[in-house]
PDB file of N, CA and C in Angstrom:
ATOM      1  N   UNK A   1     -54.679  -0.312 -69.924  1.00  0.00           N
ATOM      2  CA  UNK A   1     -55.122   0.843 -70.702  1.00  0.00           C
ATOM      3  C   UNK A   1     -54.512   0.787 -72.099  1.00  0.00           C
ATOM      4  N   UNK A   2     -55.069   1.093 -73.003  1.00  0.00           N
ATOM      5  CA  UNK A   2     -54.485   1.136 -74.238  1.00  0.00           C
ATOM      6  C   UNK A   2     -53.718   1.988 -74.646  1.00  0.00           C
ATOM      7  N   UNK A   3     -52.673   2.033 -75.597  1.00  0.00           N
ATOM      8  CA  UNK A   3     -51.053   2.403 -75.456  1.00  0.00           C
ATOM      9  C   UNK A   3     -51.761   3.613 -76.640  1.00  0.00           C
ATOM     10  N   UNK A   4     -52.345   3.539 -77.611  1.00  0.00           N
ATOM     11  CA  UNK A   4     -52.766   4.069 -79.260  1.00  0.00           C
ATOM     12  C   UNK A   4     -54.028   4.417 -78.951  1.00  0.00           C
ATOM     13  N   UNK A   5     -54.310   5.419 -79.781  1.00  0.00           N
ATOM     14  CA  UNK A   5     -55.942   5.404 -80.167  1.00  0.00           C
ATOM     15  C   UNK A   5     -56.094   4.171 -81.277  1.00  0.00           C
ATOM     16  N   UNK A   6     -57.872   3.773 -80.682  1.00  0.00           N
ATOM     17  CA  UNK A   6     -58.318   3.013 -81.940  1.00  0.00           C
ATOM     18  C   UNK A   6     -59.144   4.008 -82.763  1.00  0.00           C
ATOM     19  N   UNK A   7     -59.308   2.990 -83.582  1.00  0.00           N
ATOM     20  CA  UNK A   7     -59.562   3.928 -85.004  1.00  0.00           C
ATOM     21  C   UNK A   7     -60.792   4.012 -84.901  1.00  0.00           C
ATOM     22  N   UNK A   8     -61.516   4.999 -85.138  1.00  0.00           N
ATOM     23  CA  UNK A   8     -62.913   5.712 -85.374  1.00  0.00           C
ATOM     24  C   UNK A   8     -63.567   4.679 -86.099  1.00  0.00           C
ATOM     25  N   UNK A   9     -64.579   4.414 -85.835  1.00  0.00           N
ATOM     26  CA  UNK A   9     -65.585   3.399 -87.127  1.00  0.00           C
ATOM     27  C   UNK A   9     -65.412   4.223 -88.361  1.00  0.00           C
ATOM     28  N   UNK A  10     -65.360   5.659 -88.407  1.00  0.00           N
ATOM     29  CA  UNK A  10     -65.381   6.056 -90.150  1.00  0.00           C
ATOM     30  C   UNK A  10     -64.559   5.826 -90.981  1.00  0.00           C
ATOM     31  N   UNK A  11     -62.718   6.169 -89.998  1.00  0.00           N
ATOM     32  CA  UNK A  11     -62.113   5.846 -90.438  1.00  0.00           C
ATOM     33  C   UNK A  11     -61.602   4.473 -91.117  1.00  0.00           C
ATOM     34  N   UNK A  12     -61.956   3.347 -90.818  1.00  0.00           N
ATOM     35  CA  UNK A  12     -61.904   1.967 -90.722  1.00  0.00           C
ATOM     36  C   UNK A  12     -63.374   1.821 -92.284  1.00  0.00           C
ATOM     37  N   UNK A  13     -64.420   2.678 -91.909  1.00  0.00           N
ATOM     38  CA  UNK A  13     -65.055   2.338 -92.891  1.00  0.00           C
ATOM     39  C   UNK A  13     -64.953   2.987 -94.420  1.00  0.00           C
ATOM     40  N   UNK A  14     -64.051   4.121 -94.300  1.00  0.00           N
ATOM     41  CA  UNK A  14     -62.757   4.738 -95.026  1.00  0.00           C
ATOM     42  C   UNK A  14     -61.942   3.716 -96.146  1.00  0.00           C
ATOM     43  N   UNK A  15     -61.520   3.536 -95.245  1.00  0.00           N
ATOM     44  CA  UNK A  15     -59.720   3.177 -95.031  1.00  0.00           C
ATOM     45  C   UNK A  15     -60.084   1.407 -95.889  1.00  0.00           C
ATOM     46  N   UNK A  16     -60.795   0.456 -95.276  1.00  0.00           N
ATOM     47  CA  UNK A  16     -61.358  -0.925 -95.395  1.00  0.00           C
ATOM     48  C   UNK A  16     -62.473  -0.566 -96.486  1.00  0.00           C
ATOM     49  N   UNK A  17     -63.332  -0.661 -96.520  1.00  0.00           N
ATOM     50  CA  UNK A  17     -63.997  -0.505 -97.535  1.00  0.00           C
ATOM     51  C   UNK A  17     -64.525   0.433 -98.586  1.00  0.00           C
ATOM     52  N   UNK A  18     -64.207   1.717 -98.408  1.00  0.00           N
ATOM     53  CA  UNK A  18     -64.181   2.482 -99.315  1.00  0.00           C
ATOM     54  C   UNK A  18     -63.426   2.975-100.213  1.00  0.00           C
ATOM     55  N   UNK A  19     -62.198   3.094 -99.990  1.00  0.00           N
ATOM     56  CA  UNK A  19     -61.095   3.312-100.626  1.00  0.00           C
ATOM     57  C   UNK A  19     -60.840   2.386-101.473  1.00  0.00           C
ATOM     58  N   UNK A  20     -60.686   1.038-100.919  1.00  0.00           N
ATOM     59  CA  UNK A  20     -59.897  -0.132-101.472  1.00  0.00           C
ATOM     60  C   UNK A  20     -60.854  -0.917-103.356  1.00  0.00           C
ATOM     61  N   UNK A  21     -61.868  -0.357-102.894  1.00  0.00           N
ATOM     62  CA  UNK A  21     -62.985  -0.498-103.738  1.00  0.00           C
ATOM     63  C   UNK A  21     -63.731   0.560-104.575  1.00  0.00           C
ATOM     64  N   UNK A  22     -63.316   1.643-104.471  1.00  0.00           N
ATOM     65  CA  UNK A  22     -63.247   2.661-105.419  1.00  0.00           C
ATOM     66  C   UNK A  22     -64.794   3.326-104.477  1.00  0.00           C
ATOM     67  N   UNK A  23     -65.106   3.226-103.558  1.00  0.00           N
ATOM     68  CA  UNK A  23     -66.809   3.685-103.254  1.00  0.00           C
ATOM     69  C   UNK A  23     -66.968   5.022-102.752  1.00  0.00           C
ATOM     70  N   UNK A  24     -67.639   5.692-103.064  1.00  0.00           N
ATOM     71  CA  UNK A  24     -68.136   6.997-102.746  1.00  0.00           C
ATOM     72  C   UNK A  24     -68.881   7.295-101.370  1.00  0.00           C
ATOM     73  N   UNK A  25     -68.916   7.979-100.823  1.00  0.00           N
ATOM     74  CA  UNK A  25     -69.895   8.685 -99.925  1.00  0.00           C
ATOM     75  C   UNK A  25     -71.259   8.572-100.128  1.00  0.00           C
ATOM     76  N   UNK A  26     -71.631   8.959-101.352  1.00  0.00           N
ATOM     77  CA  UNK A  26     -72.825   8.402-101.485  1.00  0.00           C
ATOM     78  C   UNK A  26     -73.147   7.058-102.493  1.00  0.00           C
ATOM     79  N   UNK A  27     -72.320   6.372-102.490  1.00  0.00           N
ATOM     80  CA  UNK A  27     -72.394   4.797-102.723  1.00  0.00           C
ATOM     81  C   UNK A  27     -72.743   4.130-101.528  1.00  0.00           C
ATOM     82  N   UNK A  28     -72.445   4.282-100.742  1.00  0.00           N
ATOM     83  CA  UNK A  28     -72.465   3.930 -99.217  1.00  0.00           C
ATOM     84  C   UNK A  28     -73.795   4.535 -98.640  1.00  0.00           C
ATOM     85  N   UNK A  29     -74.442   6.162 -99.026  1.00  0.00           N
ATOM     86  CA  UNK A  29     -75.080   6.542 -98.070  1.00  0.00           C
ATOM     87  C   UNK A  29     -76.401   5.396 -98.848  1.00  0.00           C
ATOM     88  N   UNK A  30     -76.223   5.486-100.399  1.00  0.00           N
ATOM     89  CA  UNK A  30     -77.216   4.892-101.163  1.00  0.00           C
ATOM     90  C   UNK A  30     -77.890   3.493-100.198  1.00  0.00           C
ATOM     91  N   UNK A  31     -76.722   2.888-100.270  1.00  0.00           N
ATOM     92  CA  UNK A  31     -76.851   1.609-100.085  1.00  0.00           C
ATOM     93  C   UNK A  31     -77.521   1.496 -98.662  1.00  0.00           C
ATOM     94  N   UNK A  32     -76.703   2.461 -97.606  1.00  0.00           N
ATOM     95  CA  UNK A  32     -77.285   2.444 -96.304  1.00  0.00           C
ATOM     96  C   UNK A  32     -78.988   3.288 -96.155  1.00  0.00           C
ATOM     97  N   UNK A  33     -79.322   3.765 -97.061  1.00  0.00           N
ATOM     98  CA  UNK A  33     -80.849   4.533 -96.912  1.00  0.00           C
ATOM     99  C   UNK A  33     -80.672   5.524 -95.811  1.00  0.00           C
ATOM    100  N   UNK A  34     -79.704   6.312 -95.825  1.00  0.00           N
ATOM    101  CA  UNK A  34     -78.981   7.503 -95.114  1.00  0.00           C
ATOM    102  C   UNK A  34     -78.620   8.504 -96.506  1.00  0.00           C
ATOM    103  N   UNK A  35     -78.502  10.081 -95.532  1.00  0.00           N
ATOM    104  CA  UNK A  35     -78.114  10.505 -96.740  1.00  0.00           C
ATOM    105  C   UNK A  35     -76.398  11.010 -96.767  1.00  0.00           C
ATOM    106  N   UNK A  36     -75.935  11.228 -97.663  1.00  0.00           N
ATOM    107  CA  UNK A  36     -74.673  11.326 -98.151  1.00  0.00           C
ATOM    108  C   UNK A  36     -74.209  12.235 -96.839  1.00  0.00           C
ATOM    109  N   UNK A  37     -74.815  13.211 -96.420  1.00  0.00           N
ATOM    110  CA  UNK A  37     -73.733  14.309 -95.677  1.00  0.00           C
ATOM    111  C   UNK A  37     -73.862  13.504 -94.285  1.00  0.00           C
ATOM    112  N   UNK A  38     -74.876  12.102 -94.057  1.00  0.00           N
ATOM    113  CA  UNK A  38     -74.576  11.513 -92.642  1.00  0.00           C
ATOM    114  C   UNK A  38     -73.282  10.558 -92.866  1.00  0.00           C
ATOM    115  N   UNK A  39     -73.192  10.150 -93.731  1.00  0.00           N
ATOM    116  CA  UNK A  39     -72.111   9.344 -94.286  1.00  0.00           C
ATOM    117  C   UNK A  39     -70.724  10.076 -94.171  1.00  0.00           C
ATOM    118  N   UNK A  40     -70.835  11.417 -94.494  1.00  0.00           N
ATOM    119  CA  UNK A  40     -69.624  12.378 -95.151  1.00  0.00           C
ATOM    120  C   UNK A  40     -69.444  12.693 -93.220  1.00  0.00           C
ATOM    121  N   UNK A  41     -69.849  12.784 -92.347  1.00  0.00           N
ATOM    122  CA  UNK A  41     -69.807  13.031 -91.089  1.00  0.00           C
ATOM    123  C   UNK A  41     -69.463  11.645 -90.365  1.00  0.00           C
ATOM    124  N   UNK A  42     -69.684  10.924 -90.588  1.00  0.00           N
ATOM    125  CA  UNK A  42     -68.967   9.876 -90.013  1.00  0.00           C
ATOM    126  C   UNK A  42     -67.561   9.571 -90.769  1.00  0.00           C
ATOM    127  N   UNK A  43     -67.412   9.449 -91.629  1.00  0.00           N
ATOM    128  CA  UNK A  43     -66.221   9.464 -92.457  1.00  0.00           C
ATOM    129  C   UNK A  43     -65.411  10.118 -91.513  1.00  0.00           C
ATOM    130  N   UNK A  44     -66.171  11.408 -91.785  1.00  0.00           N
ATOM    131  CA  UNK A  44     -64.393  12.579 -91.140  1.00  0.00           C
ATOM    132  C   UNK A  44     -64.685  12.716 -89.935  1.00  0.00           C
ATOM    133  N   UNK A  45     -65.160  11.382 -89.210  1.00  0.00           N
ATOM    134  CA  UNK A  45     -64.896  11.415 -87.643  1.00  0.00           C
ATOM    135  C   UNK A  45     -65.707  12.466 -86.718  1.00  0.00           C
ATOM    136  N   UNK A  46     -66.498  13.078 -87.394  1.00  0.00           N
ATOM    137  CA  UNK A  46     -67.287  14.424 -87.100  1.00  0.00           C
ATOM    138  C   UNK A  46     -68.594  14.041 -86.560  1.00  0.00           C
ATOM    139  N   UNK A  47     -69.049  12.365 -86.405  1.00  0.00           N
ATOM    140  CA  UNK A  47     -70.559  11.726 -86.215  1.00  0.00           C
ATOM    141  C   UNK A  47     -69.626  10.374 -85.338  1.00  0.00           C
ATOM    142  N   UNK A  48     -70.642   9.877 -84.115  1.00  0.00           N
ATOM    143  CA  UNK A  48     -70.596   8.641 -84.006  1.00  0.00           C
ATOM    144  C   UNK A  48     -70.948   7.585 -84.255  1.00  0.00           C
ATOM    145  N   UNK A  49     -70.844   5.989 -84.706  1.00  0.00           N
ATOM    146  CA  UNK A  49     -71.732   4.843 -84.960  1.00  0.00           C
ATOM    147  C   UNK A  49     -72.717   4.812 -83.938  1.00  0.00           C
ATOM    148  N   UNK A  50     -74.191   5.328 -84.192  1.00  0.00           N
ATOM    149  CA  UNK A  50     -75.094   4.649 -83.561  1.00  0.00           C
ATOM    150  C   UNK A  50     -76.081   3.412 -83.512  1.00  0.00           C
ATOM    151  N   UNK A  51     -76.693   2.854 -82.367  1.00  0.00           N
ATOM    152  CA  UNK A  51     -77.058   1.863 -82.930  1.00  0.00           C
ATOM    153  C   UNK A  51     -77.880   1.423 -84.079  1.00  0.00           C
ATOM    154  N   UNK A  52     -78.764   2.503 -84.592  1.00  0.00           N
ATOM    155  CA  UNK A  52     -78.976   2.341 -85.645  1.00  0.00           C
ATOM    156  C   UNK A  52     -78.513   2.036 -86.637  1.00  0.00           C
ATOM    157  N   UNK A  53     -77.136   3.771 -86.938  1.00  0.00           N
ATOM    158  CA  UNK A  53     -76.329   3.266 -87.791  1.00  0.00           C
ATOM    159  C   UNK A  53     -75.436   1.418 -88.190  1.00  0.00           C
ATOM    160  N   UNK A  54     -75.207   0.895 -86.901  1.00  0.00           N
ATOM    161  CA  UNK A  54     -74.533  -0.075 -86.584  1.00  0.00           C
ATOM    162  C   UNK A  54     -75.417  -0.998 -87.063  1.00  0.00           C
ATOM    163  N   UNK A  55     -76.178  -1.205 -87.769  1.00  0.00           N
ATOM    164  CA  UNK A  55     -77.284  -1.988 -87.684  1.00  0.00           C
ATOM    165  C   UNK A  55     -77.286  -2.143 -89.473  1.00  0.00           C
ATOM    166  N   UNK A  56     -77.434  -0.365 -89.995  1.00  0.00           N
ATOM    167  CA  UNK A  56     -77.316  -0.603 -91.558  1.00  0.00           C
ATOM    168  C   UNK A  56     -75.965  -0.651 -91.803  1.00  0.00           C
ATOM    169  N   UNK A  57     -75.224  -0.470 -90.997  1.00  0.00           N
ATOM    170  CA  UNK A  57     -73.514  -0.992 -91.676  1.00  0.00           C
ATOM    171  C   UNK A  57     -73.436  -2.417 -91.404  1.00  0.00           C
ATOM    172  N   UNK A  58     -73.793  -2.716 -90.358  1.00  0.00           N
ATOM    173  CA  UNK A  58     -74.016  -4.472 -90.764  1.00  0.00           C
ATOM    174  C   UNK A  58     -74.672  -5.075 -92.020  1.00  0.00           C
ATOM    175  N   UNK A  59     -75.804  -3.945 -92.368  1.00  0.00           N
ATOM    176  CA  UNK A  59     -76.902  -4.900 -93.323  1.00  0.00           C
ATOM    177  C   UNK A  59     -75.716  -4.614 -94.843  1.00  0.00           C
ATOM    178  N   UNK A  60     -75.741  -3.242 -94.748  1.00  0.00           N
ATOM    179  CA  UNK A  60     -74.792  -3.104 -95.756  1.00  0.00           C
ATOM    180  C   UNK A  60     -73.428  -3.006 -96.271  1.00  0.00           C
ATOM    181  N   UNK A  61     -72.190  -3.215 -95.267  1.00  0.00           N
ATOM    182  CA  UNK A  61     -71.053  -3.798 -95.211  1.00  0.00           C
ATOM    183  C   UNK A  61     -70.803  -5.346 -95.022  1.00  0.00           C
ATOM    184  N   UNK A  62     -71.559  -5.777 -94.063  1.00  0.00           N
ATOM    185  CA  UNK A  62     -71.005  -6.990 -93.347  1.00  0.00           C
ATOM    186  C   UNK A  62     -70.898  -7.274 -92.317  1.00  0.00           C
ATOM    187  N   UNK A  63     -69.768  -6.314 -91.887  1.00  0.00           N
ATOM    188  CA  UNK A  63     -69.449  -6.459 -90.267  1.00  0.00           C
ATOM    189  C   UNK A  63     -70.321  -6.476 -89.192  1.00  0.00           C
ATOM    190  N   UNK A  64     -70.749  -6.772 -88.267  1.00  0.00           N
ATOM    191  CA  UNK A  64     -71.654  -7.033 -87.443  1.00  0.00           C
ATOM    192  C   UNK A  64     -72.126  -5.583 -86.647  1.00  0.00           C
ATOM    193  N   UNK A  65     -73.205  -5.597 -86.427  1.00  0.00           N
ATOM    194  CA  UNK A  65     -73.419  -4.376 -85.684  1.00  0.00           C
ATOM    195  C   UNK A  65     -72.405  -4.264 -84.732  1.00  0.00           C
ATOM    196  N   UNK A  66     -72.378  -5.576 -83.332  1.00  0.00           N
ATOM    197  CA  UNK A  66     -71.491  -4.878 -82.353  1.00  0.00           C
ATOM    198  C   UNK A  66     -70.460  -4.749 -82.886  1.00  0.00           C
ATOM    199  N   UNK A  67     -69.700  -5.112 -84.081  1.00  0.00           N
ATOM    200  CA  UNK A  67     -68.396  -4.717 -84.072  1.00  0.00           C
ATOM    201  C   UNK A  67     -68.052  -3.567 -84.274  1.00  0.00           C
ATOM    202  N   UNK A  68     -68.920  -2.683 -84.898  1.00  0.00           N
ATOM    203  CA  UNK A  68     -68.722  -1.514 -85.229  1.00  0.00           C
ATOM    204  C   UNK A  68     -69.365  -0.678 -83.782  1.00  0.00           C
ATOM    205  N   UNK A  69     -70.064  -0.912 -83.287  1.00  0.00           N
ATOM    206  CA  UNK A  69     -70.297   0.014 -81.572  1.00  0.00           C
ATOM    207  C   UNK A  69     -69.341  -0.469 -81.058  1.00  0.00           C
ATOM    208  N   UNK A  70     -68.733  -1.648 -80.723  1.00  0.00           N
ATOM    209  CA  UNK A  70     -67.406  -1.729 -80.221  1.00  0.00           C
ATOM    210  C   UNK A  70     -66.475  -0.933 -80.491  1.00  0.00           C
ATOM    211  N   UNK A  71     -66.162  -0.494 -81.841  1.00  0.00           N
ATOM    212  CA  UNK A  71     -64.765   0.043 -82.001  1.00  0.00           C
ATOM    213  C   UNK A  71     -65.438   1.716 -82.142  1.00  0.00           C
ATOM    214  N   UNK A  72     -66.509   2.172 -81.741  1.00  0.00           N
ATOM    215  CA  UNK A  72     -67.041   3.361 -81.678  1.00  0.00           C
ATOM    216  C   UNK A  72     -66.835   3.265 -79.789  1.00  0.00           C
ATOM    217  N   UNK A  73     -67.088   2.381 -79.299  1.00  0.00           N
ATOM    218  CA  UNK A  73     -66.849   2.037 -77.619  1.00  0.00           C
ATOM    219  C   UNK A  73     -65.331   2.543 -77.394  1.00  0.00           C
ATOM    220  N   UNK A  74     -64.409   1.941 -77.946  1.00  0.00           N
ATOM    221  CA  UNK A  74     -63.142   2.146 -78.044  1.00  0.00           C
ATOM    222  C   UNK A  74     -62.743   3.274 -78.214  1.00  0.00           C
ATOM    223  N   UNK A  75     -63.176   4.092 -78.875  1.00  0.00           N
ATOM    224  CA  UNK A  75     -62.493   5.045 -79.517  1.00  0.00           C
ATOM    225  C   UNK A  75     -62.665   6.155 -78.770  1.00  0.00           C
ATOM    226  N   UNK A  76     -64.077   5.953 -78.209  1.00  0.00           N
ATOM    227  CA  UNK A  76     -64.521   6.898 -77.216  1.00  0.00           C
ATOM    228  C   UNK A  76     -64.298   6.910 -76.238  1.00  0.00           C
ATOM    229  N   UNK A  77     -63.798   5.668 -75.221  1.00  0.00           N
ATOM    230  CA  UNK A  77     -63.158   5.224 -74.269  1.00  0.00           C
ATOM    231  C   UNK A  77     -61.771   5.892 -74.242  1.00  0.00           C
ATOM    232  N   UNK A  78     -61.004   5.467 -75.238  1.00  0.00           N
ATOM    233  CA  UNK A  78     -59.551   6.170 -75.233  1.00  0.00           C
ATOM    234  C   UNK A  78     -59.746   7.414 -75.444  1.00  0.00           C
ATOM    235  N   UNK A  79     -60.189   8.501 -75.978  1.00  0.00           N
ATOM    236  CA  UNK A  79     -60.444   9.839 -75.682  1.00  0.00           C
ATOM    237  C   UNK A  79     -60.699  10.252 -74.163  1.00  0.00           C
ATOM    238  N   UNK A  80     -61.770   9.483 -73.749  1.00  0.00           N
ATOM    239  CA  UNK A  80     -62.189   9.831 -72.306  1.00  0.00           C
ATOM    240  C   UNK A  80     -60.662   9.776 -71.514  1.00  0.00           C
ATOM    241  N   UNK A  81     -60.165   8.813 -71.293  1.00  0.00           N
ATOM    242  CA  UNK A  81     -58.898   8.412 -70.659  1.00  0.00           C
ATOM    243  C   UNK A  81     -57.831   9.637 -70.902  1.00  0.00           C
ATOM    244  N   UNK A  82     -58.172  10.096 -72.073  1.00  0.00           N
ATOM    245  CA  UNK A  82     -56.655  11.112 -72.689  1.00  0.00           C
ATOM    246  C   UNK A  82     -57.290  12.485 -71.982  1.00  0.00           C
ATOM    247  N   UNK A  83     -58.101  12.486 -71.098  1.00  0.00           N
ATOM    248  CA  UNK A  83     -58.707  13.446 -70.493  1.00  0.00           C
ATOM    249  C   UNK A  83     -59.323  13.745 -69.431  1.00  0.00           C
ATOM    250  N   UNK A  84     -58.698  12.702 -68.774  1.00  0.00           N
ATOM    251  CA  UNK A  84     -59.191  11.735 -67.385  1.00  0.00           C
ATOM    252  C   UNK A  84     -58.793  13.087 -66.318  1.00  0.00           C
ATOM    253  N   UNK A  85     -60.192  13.247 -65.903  1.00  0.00           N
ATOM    254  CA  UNK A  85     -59.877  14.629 -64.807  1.00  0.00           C
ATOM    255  C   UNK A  85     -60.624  13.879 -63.585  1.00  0.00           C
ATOM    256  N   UNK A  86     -60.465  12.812 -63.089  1.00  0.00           N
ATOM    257  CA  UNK A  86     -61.062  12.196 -61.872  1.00  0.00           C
ATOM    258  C   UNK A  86     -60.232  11.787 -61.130  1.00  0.00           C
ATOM    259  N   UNK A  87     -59.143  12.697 -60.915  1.00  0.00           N
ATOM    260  CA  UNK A  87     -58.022  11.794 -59.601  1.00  0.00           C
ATOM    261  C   UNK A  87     -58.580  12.354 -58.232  1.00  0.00           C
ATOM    262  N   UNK A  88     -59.633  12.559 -57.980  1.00  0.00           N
ATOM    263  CA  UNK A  88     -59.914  12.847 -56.796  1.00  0.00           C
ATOM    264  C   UNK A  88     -61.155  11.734 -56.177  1.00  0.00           C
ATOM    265  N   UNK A  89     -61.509  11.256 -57.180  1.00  0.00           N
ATOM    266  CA  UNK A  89     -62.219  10.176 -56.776  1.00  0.00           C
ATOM    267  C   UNK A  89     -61.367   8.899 -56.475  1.00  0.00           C
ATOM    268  N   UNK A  90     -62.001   8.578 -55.369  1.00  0.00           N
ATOM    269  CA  UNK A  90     -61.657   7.353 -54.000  1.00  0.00           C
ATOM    270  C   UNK A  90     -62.602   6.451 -54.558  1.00  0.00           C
ATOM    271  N   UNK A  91     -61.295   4.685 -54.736  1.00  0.00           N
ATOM    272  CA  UNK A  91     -62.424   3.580 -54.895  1.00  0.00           C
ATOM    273  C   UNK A  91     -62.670   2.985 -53.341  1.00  0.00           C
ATOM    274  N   UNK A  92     -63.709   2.565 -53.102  1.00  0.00           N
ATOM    275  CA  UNK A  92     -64.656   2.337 -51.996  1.00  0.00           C
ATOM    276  C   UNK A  92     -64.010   0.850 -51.892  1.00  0.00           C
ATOM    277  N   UNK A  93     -63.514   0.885 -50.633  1.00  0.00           N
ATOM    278  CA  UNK A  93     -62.876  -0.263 -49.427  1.00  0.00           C
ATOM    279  C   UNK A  93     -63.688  -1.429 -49.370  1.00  0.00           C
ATOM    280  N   UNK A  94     -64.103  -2.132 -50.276  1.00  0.00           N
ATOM    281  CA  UNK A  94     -65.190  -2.972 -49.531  1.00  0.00           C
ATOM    282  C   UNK A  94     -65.017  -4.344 -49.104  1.00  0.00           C
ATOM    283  N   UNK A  95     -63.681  -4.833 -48.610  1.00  0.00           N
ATOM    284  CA  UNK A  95     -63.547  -5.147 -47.976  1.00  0.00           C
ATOM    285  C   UNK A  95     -63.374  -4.858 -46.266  1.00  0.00           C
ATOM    286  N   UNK A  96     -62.437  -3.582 -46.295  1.00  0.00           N
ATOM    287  CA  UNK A  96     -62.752  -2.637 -45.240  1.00  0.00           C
ATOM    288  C   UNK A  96     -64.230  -3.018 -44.766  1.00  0.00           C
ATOM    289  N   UNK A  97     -65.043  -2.478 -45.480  1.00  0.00           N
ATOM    290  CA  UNK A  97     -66.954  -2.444 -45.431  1.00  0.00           C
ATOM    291  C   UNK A  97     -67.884  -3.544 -45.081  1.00  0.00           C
ATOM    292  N   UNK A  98     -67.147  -4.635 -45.982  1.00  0.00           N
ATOM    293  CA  UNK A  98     -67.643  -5.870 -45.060  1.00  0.00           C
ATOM    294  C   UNK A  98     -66.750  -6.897 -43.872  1.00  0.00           C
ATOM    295  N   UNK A  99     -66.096  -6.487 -43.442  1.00  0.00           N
ATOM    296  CA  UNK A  99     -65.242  -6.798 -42.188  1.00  0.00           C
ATOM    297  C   UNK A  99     -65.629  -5.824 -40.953  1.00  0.00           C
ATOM    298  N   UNK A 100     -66.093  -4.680 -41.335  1.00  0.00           N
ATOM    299  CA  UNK A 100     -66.623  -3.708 -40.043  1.00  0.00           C
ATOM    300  C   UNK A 100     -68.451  -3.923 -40.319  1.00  0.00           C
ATOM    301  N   UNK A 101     -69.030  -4.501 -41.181  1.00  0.00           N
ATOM    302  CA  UNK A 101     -70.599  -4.759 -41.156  1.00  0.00           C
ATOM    303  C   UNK A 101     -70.988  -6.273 -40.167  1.00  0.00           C
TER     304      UNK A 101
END
């Protein structure tokens, strides 16, 4: 299980390419053919990478689509976990299952 949260795709698309390069919200939404307040919602973690999205941040960052649903996979994964209300579910014996079949 992972020890940290990973970082949100917005943040990362923040943090890595927007900042470091002086780019705007809507430099980005421009470029992606989205508009600025879908941009401004993923930023502040408030939207998830969908596959769509994942698709024009590839065309227009770089990074590959799955990499960015991956670390949207991640991020959402470790939330789920930090909230894990399933200790009552039983994993199924199946060895038990196929030794008595």
């Amino acid at each position: 299980m992972l020890m940290h949260s990973p970082p949100h795709p917005g943040e990362s698309l923040q943090e890595i390419y927007m900042e470091p390069y002086g780019l705007s919200v809507r430099d980005i939404a421009k470029v992606l053919g989205v508009s600025h307040s879908t941009v401004a919602r993923l930023v502040s973690q408030q939207s998830a990478v969908t596959p769509d999205m994942a698709i024009r941040l590839e065309k227009g960052i770089g990074m590959t689509a799955g990499a960015w649903l991956g670390m949207q996979q991640d991020h959402d994964l470790w939330l789920a976990l930090q909230n894990d209300c399933h200790e009552d579910i039983q994993m199924i014996n199946f060895e038990q299952l196929a030794s008595a079949g």
